[in-house]
N, C-alpha and C. Protein backbone atom coordinates (compact mmCIF):
# COMPACT_ATOMS: atom_id res chain seq x y z
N UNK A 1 0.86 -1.16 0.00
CA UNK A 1 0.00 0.00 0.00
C UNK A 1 0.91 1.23 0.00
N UNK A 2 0.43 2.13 -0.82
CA UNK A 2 1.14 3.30 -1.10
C UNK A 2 0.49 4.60 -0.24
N UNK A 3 1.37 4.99 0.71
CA UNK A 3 0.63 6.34 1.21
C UNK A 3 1.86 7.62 1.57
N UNK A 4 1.52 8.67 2.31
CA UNK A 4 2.29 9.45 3.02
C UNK A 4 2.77 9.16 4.47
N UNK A 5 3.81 9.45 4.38
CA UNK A 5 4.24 9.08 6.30
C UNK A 5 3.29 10.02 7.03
N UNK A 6 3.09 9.20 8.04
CA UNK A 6 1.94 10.60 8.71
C UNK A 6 3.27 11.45 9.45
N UNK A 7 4.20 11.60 9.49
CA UNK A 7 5.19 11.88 10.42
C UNK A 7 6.00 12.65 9.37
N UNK A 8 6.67 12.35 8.31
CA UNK A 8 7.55 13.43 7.46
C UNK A 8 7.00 13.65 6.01
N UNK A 9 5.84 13.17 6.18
CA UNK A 9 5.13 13.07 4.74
C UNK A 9 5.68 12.79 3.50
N UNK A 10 7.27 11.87 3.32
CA UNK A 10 7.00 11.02 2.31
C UNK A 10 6.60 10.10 1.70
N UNK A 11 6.77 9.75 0.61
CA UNK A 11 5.80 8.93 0.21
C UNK A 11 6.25 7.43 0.23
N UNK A 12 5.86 6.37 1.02
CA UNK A 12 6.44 5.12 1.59
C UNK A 12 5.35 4.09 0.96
N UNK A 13 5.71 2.74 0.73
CA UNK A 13 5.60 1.49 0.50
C UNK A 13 5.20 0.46 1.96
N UNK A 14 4.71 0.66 2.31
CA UNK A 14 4.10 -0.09 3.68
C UNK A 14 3.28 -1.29 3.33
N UNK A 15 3.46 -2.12 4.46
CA UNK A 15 2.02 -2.77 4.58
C UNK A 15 0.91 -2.26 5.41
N UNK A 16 1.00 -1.44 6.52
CA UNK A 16 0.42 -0.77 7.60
C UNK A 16 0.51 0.61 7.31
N UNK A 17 -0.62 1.37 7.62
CA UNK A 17 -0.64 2.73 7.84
C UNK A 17 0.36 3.06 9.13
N UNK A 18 1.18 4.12 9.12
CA UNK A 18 2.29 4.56 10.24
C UNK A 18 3.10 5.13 9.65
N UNK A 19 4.03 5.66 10.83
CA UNK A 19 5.89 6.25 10.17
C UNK A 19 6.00 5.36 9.53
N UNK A 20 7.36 6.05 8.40
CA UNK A 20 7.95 5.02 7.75
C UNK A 20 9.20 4.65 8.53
N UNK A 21 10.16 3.47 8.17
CA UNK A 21 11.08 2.99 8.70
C UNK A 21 12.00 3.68 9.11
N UNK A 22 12.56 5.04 8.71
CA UNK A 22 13.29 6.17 8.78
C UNK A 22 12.68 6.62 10.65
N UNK A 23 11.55 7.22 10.39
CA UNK A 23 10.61 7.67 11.64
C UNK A 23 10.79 6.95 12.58
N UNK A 24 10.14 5.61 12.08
CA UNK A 24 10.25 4.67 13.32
C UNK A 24 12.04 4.04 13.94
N UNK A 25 12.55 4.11 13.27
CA UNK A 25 14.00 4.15 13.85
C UNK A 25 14.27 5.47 14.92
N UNK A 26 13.73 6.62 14.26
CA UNK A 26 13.99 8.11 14.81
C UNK A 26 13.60 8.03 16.08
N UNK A 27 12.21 7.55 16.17
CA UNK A 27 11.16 7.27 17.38
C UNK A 27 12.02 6.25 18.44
N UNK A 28 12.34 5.27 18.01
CA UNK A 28 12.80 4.49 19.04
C UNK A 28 13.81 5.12 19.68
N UNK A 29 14.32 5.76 19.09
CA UNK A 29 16.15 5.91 19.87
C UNK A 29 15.38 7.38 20.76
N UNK A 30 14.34 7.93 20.34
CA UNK A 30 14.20 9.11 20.89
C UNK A 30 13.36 8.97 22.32
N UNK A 31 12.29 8.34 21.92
CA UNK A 31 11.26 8.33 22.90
C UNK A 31 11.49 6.66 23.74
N UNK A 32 12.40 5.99 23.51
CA UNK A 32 12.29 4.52 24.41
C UNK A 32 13.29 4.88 25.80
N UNK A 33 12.31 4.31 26.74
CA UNK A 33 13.22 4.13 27.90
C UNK A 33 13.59 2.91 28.77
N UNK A 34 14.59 2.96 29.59
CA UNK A 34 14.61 1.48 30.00
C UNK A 34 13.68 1.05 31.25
N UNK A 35 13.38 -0.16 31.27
CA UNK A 35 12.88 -0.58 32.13
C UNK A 35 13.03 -0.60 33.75
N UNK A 36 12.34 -0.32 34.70
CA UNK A 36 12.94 0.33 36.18
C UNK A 36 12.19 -0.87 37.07
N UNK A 37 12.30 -1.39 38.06
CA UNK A 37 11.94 -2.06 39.28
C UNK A 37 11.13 -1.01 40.02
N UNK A 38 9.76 -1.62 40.10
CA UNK A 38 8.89 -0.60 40.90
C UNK A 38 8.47 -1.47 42.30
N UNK A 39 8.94 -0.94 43.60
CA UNK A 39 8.81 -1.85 44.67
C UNK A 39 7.13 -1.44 44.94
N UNK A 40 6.51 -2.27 45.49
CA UNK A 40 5.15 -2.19 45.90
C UNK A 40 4.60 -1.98 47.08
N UNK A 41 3.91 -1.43 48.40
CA UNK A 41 4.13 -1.79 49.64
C UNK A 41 2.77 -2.62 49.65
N UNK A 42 2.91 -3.88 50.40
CA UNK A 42 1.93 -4.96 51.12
C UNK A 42 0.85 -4.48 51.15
N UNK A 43 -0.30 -5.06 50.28
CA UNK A 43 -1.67 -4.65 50.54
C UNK A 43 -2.04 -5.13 51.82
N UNK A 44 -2.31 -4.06 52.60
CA UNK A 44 -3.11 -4.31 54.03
C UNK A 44 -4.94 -3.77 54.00
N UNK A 45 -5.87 -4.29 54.31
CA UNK A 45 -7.01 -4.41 53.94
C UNK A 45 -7.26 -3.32 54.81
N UNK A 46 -8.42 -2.48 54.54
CA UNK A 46 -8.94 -1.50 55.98
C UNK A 46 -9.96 -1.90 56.67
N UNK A 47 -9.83 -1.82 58.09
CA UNK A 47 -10.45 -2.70 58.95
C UNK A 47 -11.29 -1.91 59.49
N UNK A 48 -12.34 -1.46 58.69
CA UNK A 48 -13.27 -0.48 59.04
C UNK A 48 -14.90 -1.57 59.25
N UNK A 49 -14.66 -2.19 58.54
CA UNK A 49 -15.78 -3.22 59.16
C UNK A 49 -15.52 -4.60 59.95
N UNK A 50 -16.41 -5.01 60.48
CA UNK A 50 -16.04 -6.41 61.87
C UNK A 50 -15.86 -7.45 60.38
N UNK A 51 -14.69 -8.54 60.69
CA UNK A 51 -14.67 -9.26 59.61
C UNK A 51 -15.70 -10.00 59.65
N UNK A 52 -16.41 -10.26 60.50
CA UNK A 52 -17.28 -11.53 60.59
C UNK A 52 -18.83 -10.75 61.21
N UNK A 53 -18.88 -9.55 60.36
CA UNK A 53 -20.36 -8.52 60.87
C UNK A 53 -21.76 -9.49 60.67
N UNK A 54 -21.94 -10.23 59.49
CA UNK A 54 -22.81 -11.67 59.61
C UNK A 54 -22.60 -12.51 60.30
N UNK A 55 -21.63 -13.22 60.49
CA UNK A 55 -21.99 -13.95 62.01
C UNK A 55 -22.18 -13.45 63.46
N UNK A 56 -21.98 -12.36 63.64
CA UNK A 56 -22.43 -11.58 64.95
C UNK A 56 -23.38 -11.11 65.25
N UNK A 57 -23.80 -11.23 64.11
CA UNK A 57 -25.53 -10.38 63.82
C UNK A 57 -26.61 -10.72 64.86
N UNK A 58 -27.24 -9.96 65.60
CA UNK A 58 -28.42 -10.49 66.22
C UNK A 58 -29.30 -11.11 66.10
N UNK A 59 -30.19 -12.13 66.36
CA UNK A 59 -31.33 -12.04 65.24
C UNK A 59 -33.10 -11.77 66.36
């Protein structure tokens, strides 16, 4: 398929609508970053209700 780069508007040979190979090379080195370790802290539940408010129940 024959179109315009949506990015430098020449005219490219694709199979997919997108940058052309030029762009997308440009793109990677520009906008990629590396991957980081994100520590998490322990989900602790909030103990705002009795855990067991149905079995205590009056009847």
């Amino acid at each position: 398929m024959e179109f315009a780069c949506p990015r430098c508007q020449s005219t490219v040979t694709e199979d997919f609508y997108g940058p052309c190979d030029e762009c997308r090379d440009v793109l990677r080195a520009t906008i990629r970053s590396d991957a980081r370790d994100v520590s998490l802290v322990e989900y602790e539940p909030k103990m705002n209700v009795t855990p067991n408010a149905v079995a205590l129940k009056d009847n």
